[in-house]
Protein backbone atom coordinates (compact mmCIF):
# COMPACT_ATOMS: atom_id res chain seq x y z
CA UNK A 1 -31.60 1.99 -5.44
CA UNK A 2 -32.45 0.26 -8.62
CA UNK A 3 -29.33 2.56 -10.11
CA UNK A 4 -26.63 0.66 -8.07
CA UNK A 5 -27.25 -2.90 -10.46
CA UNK A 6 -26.29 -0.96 -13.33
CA UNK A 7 -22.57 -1.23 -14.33
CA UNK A 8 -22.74 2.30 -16.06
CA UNK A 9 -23.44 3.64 -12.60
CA UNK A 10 -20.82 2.31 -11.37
CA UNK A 11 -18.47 3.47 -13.91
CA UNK A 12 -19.58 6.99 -13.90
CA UNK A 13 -19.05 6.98 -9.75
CA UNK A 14 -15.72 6.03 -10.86
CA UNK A 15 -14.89 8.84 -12.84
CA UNK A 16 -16.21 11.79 -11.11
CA UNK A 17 -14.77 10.11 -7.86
CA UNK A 18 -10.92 10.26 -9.91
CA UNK A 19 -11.84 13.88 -11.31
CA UNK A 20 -11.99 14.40 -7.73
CA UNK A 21 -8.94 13.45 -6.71
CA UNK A 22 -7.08 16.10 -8.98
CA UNK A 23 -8.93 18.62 -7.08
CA UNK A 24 -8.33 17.61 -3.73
CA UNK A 25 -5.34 16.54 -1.76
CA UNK A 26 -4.49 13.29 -0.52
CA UNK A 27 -5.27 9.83 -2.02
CA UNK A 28 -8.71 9.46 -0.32
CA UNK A 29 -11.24 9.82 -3.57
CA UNK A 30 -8.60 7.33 -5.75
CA UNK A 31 -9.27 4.32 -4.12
CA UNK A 32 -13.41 4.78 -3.82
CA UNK A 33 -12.67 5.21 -7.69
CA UNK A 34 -10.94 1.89 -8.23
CA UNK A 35 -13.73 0.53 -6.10
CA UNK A 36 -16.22 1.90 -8.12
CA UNK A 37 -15.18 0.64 -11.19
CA UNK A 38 -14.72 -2.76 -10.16
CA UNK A 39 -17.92 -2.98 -9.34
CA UNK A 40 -18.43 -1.54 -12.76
CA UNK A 41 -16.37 -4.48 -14.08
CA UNK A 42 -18.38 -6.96 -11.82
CA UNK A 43 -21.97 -5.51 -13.14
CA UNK A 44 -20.79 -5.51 -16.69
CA UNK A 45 -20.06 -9.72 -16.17
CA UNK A 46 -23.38 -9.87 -14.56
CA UNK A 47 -23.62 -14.09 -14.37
CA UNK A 48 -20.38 -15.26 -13.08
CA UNK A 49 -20.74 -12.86 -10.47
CA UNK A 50 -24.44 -13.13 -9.68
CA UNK A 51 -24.05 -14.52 -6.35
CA UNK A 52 -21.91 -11.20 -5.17
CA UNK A 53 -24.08 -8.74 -6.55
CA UNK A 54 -27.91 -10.42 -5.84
CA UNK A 55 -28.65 -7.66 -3.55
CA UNK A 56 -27.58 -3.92 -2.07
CA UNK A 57 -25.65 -5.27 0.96
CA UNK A 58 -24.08 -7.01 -1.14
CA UNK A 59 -23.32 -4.64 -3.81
CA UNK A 60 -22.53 -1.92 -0.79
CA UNK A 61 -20.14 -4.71 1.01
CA UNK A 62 -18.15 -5.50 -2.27
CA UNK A 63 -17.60 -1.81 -3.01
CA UNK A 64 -16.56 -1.61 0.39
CA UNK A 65 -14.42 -4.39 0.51
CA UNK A 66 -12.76 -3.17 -3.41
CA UNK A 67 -12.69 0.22 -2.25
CA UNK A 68 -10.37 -0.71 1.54
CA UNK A 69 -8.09 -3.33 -0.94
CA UNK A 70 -7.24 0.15 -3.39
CA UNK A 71 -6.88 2.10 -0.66
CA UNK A 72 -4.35 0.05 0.77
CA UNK A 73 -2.60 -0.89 -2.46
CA UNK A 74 -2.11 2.68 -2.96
CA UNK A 75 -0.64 3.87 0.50
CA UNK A 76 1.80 0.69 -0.30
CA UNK A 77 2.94 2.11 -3.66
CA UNK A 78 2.91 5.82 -2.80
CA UNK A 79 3.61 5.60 0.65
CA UNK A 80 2.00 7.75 3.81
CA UNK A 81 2.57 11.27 2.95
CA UNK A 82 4.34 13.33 5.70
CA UNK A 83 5.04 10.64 7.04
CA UNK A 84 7.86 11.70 8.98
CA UNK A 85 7.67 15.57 10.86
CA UNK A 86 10.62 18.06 10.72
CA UNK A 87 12.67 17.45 13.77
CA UNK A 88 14.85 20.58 14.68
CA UNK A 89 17.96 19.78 16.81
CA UNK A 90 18.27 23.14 18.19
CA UNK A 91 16.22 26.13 19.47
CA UNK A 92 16.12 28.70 17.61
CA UNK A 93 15.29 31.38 20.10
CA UNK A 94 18.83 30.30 21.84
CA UNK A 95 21.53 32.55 21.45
C-alpha cells in the first residue's frame, strides 16, 4: 500500500484507466481516470495537501470523491446515452 503515496502511481492508474476507455463502451473508466490523476496532481504538491493525503482512507476517499465529481461532469457534458428508447406508434404485425 506504500505504492498509493506515490504520484507516479497515480498517474500511471490514470492512463491505463483512459486506454481503457477506448476499448470499452460507455464513459465508466474516464472518470476513475480523471480521478486518478488528480490524485496524481495532489501527490505531486505533496505539502499543501498533506492533510488530505496523510493516510489510505484518505487517499481512497479523495479518489473517490475526484473520481464521483468526473463522473458527473462528464454525464453533464455528454449527456446519458440512450437516453431516450424507440417508441413505435403502431404494431407492426397489424394489417
Amino acid at each position: 500500500m506504500a505504492l498509493l503515496h506515490e504520484w507516479w502511481v497515480w498517474m500511471a492508474a490514470g492512463i491505463v484507466l483512459a486506454i481503457a476507455e477506448i476499448f470499452l463502451p460507455g464513459y465508466v473508466f474516464l472518470g476513475f481516470a480523471l480521478g486518478a490523476v488528480f490524485m496524481g496532481i495532489v501527490m505531486a504538491i505533496g505539502a499543501p495537501l498533506a492533510f488530505a493525503v496523510a493516510t489510505l482512507p484518505r487517499i481512497l476517499l479523495l479518489f473517490a470523491l475526484a473520481s464521483l465529481a468526473a463522473w458527473l461532469l462528464l454525464r453533464r457534458l455528454f449527456g446519458f446515452r440512450n437516453a431516450g428508447g424507440k417508441v413505435f406508434d403502431e404494431d407492426i404485425n397489424r394489417n
